[in-house]
PDB file of N, CA and C in Angstrom:
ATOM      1  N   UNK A   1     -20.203 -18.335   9.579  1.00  0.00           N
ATOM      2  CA  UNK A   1     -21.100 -17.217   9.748  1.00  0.00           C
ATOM      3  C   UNK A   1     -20.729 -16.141   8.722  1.00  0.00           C
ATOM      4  N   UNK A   2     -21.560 -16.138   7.963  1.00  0.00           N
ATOM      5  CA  UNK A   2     -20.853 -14.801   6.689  1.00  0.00           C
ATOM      6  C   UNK A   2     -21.057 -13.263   7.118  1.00  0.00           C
ATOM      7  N   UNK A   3     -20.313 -12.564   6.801  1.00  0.00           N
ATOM      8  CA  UNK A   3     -20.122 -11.008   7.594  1.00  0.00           C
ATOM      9  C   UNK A   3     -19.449 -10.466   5.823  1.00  0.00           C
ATOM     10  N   UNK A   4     -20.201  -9.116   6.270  1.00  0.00           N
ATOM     11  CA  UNK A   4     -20.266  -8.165   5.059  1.00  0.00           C
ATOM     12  C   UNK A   4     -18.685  -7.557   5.297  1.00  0.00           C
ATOM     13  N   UNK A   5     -17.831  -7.592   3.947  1.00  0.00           N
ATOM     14  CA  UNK A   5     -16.490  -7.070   3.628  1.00  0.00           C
ATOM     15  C   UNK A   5     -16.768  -5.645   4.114  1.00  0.00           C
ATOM     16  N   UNK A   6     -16.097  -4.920   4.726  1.00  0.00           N
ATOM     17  CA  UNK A   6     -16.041  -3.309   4.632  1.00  0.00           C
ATOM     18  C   UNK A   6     -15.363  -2.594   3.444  1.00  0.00           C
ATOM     19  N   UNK A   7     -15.228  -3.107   2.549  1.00  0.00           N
ATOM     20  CA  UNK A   7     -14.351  -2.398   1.596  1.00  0.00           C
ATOM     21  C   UNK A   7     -15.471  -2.651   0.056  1.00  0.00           C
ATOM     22  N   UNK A   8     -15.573  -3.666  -0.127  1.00  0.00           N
ATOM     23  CA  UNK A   8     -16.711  -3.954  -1.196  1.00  0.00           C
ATOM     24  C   UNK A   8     -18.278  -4.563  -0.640  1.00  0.00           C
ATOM     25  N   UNK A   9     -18.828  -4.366   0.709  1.00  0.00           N
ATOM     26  CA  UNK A   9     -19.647  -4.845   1.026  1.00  0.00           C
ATOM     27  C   UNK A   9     -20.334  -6.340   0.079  1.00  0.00           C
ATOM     28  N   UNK A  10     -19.421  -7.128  -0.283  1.00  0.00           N
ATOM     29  CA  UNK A  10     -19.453  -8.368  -0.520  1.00  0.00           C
ATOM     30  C   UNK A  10     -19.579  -9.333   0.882  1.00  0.00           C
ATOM     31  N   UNK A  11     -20.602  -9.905   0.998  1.00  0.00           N
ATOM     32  CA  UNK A  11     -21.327 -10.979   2.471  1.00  0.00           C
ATOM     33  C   UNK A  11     -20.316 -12.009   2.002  1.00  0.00           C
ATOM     34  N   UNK A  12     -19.345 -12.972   3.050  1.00  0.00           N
ATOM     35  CA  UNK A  12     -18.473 -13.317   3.020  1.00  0.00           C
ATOM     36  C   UNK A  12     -18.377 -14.636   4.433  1.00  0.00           C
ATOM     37  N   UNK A  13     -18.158 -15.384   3.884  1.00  0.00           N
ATOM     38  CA  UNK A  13     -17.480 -16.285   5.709  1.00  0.00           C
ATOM     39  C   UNK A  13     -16.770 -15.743   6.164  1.00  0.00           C
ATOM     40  N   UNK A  14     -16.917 -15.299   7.797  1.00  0.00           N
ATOM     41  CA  UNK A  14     -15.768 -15.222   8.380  1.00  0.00           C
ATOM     42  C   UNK A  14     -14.448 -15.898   8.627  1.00  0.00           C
ATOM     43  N   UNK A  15     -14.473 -17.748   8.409  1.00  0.00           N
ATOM     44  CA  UNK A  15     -13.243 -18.027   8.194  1.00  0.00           C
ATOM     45  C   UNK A  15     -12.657 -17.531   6.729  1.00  0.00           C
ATOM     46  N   UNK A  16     -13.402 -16.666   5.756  1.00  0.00           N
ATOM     47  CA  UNK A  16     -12.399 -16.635   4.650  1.00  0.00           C
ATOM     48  C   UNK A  16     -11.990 -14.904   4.554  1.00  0.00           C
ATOM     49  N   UNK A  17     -11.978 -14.344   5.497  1.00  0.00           N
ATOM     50  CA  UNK A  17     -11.680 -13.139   6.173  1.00  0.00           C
ATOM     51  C   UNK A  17      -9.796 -13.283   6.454  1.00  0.00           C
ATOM     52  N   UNK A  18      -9.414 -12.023   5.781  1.00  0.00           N
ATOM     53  CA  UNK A  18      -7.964 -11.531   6.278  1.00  0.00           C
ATOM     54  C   UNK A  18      -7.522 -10.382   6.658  1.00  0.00           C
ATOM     55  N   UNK A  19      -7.357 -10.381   7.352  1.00  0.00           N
ATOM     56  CA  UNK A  19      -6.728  -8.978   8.313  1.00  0.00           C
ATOM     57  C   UNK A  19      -5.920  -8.150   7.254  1.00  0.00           C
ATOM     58  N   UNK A  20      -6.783  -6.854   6.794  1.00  0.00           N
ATOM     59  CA  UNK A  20      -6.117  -5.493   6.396  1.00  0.00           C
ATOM     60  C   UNK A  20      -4.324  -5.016   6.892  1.00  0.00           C
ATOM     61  N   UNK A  21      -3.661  -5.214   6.263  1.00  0.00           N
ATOM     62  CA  UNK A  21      -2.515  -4.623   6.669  1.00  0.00           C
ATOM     63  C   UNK A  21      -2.451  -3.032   7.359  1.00  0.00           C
ATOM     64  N   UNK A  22      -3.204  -2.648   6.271  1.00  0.00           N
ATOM     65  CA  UNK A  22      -3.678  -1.075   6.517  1.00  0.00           C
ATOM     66  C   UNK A  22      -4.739  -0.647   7.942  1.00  0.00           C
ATOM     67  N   UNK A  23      -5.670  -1.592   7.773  1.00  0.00           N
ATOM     68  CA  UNK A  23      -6.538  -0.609   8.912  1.00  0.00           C
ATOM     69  C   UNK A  23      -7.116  -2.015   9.895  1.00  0.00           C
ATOM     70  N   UNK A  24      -6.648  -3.187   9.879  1.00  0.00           N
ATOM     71  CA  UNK A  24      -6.740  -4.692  10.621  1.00  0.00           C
ATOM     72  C   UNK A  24      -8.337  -4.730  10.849  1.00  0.00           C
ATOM     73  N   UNK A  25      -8.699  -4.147   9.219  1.00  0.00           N
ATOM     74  CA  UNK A  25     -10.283  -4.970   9.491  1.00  0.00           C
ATOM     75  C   UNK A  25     -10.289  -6.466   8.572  1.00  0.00           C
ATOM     76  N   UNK A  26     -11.194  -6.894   8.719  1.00  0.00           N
ATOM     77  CA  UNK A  26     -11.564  -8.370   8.095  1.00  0.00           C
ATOM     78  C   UNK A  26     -12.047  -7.968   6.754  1.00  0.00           C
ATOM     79  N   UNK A  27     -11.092  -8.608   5.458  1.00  0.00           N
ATOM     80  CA  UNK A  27     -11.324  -8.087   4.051  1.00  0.00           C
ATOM     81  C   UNK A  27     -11.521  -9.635   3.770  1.00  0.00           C
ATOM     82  N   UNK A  28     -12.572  -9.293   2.245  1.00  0.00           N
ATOM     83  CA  UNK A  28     -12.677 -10.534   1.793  1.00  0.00           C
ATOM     84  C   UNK A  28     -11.355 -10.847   1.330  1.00  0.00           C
ATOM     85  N   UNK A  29     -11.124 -11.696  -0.040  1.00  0.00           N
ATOM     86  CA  UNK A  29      -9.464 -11.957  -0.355  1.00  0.00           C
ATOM     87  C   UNK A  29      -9.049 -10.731  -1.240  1.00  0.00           C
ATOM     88  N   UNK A  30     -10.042 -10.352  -2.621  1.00  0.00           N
ATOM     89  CA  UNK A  30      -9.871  -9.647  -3.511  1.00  0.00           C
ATOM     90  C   UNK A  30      -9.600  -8.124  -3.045  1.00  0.00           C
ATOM     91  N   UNK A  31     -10.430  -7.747  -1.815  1.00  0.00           N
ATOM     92  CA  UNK A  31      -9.930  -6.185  -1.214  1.00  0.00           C
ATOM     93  C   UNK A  31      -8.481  -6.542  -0.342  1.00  0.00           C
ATOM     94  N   UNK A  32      -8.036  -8.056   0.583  1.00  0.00           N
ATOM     95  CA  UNK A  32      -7.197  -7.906   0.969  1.00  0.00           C
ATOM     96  C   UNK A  32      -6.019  -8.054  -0.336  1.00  0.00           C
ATOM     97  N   UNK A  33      -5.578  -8.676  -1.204  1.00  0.00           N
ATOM     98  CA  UNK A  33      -4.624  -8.484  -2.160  1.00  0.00           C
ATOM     99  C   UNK A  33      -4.363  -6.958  -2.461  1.00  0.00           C
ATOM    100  N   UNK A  34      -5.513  -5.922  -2.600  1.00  0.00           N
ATOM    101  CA  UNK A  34      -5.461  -4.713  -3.324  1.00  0.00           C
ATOM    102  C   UNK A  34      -4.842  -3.760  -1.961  1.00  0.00           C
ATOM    103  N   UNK A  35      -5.270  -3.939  -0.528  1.00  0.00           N
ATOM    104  CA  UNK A  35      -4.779  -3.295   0.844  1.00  0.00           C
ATOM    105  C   UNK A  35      -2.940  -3.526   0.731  1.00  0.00           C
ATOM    106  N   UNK A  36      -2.644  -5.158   0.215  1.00  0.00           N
ATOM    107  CA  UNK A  36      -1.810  -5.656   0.461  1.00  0.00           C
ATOM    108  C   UNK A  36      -0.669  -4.946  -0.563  1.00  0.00           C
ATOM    109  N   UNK A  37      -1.018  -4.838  -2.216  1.00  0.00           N
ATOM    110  CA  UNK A  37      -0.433  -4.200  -2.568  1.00  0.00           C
ATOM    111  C   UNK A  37      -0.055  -3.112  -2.344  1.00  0.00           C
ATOM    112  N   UNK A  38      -1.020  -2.181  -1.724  1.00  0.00           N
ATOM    113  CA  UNK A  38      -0.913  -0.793  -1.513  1.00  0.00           C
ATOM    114  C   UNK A  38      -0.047  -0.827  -0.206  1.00  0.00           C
ATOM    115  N   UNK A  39      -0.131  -1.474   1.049  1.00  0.00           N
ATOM    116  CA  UNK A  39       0.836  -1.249   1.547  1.00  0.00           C
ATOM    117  C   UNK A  39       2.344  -1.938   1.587  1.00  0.00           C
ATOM    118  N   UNK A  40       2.495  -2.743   0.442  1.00  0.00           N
ATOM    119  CA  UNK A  40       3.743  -3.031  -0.337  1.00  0.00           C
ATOM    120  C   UNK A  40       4.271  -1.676  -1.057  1.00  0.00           C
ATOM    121  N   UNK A  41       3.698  -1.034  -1.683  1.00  0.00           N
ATOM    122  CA  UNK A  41       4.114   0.409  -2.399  1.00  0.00           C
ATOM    123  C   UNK A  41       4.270   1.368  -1.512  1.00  0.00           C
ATOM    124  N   UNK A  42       3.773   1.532  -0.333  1.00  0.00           N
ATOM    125  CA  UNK A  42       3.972   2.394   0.795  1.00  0.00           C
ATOM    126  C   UNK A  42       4.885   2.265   1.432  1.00  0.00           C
ATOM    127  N   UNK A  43       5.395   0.914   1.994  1.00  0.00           N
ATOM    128  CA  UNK A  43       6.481   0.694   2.558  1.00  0.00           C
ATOM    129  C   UNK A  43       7.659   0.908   1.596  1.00  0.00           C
ATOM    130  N   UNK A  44       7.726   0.068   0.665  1.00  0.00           N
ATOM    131  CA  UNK A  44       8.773   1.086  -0.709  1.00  0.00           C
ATOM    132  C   UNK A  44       9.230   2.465  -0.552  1.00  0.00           C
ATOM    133  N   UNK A  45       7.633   3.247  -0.800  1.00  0.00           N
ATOM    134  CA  UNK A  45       7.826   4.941  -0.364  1.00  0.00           C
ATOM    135  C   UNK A  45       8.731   4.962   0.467  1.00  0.00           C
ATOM    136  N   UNK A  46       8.487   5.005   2.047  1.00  0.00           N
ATOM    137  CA  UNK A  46       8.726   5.203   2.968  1.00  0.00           C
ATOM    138  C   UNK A  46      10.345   4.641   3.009  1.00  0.00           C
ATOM    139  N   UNK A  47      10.860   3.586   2.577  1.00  0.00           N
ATOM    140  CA  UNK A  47      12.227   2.735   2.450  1.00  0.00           C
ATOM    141  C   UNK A  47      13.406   4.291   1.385  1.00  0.00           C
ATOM    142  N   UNK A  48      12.489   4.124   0.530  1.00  0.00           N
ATOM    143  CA  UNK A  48      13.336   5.140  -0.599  1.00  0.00           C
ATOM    144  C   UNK A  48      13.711   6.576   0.155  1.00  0.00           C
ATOM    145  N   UNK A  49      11.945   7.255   0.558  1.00  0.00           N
ATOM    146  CA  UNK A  49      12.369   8.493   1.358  1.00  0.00           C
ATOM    147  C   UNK A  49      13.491   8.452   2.571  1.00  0.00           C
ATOM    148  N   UNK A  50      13.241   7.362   3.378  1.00  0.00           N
ATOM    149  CA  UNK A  50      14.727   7.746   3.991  1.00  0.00           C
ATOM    150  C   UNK A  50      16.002   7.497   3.782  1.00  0.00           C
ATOM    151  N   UNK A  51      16.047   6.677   3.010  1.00  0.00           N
ATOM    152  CA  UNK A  51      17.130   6.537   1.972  1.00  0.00           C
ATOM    153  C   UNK A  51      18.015   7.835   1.288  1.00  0.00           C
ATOM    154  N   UNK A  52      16.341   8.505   0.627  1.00  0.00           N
ATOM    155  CA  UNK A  52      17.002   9.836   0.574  1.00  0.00           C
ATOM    156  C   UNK A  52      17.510  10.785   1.149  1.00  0.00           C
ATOM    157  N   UNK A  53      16.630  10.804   2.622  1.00  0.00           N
ATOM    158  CA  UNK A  53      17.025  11.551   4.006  1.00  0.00           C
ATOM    159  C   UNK A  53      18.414  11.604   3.786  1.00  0.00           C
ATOM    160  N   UNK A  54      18.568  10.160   4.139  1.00  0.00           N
ATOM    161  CA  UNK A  54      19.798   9.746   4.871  1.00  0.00           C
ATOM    162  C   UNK A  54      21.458   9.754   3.772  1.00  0.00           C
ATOM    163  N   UNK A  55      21.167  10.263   2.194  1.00  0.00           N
ATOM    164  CA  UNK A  55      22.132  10.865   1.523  1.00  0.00           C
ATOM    165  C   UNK A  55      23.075   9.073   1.750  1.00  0.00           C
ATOM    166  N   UNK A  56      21.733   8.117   1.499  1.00  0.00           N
ATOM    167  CA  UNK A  56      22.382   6.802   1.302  1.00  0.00           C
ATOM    168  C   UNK A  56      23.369   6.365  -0.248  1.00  0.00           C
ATOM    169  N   UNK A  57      24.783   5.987  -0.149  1.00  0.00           N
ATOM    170  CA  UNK A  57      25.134   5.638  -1.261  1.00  0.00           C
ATOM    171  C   UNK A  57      25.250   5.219  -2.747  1.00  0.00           C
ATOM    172  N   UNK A  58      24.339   4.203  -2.326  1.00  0.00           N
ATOM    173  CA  UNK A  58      23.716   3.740  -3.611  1.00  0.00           C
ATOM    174  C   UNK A  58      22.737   4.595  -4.539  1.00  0.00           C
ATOM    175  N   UNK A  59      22.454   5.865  -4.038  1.00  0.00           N
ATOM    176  CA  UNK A  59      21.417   6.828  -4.424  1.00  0.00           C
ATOM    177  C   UNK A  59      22.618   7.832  -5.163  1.00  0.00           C
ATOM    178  N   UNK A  60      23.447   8.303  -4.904  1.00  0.00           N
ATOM    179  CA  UNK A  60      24.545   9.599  -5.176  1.00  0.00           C
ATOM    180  C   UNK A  60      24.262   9.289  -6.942  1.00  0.00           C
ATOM    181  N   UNK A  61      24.122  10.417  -7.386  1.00  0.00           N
ATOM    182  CA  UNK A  61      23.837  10.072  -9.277  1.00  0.00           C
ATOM    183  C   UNK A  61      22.630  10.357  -9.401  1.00  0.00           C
ATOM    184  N   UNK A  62      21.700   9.923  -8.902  1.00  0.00           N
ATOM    185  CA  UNK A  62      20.426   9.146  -9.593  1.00  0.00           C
ATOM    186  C   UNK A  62      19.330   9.748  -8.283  1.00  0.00           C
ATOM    187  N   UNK A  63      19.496  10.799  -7.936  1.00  0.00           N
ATOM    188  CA  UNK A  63      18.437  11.243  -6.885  1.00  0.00           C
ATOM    189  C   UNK A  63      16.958  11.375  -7.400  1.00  0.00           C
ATOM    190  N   UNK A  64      17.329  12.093  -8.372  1.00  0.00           N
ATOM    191  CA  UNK A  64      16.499  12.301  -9.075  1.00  0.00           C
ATOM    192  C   UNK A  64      15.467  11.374  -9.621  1.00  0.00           C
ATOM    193  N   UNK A  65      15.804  10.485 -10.011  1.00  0.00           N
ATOM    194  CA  UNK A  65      15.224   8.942 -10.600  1.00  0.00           C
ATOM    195  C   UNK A  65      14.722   8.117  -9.553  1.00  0.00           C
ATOM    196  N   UNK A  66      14.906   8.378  -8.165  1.00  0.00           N
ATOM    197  CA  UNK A  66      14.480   7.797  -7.313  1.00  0.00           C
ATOM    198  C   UNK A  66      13.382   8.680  -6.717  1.00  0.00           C
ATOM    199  N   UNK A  67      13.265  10.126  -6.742  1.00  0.00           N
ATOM    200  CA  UNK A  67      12.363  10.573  -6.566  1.00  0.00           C
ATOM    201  C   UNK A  67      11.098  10.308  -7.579  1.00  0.00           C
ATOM    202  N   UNK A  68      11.593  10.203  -8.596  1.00  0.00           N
ATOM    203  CA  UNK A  68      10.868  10.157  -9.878  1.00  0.00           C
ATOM    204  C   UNK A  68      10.359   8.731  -9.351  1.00  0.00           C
ATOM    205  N   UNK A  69      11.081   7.335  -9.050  1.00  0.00           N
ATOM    206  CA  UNK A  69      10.282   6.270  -8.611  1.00  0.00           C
ATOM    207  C   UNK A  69       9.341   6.500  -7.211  1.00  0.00           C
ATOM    208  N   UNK A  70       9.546   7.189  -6.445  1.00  0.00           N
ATOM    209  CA  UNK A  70       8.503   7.577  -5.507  1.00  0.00           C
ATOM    210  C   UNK A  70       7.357   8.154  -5.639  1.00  0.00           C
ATOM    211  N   UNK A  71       7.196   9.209  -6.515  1.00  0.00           N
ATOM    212  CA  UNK A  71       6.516   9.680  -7.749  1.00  0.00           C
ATOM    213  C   UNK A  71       5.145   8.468  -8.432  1.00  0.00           C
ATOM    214  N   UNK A  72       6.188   7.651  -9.154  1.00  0.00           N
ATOM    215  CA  UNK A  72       5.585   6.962  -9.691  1.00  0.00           C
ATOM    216  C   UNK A  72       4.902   6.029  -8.923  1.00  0.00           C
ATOM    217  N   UNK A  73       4.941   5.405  -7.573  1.00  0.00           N
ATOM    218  CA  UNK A  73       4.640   4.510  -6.668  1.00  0.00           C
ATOM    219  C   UNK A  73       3.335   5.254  -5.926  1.00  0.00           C
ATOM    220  N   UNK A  74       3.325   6.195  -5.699  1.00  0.00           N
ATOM    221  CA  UNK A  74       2.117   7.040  -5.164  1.00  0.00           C
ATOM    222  C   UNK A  74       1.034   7.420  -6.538  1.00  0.00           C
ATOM    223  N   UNK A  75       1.247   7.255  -7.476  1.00  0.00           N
ATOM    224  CA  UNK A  75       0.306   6.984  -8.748  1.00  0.00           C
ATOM    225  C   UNK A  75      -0.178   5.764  -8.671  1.00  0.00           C
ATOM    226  N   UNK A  76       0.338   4.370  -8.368  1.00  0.00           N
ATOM    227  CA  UNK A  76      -0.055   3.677  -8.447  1.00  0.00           C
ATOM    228  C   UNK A  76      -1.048   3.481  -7.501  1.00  0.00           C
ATOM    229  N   UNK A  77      -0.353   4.096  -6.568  1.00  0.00           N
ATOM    230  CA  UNK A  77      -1.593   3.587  -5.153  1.00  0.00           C
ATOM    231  C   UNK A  77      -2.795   4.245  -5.121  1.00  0.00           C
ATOM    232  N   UNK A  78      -2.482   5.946  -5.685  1.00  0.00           N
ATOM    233  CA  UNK A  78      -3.833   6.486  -6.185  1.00  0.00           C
ATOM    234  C   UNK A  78      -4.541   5.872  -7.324  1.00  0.00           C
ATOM    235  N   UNK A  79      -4.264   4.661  -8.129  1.00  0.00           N
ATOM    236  CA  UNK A  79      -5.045   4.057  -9.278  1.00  0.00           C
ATOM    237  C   UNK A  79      -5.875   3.000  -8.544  1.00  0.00           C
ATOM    238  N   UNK A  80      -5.435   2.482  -7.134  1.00  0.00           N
ATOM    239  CA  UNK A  80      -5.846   1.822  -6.574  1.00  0.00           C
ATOM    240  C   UNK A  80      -7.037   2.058  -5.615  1.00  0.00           C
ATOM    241  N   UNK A  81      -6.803   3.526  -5.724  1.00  0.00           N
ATOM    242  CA  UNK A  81      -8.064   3.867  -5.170  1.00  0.00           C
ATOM    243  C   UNK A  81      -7.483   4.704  -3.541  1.00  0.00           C
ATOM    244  N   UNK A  82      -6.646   5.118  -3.067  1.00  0.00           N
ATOM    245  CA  UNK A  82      -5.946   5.094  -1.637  1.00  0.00           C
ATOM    246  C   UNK A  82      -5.149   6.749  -1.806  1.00  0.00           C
ATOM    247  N   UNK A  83      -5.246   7.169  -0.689  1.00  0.00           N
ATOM    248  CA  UNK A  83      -4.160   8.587  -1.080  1.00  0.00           C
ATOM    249  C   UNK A  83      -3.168   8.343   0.135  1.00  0.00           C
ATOM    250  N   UNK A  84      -1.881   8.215  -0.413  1.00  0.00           N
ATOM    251  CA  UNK A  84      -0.743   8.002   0.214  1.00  0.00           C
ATOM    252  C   UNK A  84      -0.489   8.914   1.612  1.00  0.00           C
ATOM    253  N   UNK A  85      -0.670  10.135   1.455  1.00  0.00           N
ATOM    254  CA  UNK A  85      -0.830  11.328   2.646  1.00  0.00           C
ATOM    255  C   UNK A  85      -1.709  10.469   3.887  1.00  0.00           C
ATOM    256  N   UNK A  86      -2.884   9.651   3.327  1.00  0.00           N
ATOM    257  CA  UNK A  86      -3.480   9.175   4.582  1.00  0.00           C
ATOM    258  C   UNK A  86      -3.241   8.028   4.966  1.00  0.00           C
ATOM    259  N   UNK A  87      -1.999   7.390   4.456  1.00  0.00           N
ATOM    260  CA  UNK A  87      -1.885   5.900   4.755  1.00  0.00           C
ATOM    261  C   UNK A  87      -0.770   6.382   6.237  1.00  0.00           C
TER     262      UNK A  87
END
């Protein structure tokens, strides 16, 4: 039975439907890879920031550079189309 993607309104089979990481709607494949990346870079975010919280070891030196990679990871996800604040 084909059902319209919510993300690119591309008409689609429902067996070729995958569950959004982000919001667990039914994406065709090409919007789920792009959900999928984005919440691969989010979880990153989120890993690093408490990392930083938490004045983790491997960080002492280089705070800076890791902010700077958090930085850079929320660019990406805004190229993707997504604003990190609302994920």
């Amino acid at each position: 039975m084909p059902v319209p993607c919510p993300r690119c309104d591309e008409w689609i089979e429902l067996h070729s439907t995958r569950k959004s990481p982000l919001t667990e709607e039914l994406l065709c494949d090409e919007c789920f890879s792009v959900e999928d990346q984005v919440n691969d870079y989010k979880e990153e975010i989120e890993d690093i920031q408490c990392d930083l919280e938490n004045h983790t070891e491997y960080m002492k030196g280089d705070r800076r550079g890791w902010k700077k990679k958090v930085k850079e990871l929320k660019e990406k996800i805004k190229k993707l189309g997504f604003d990190f604040e609302e994920l």
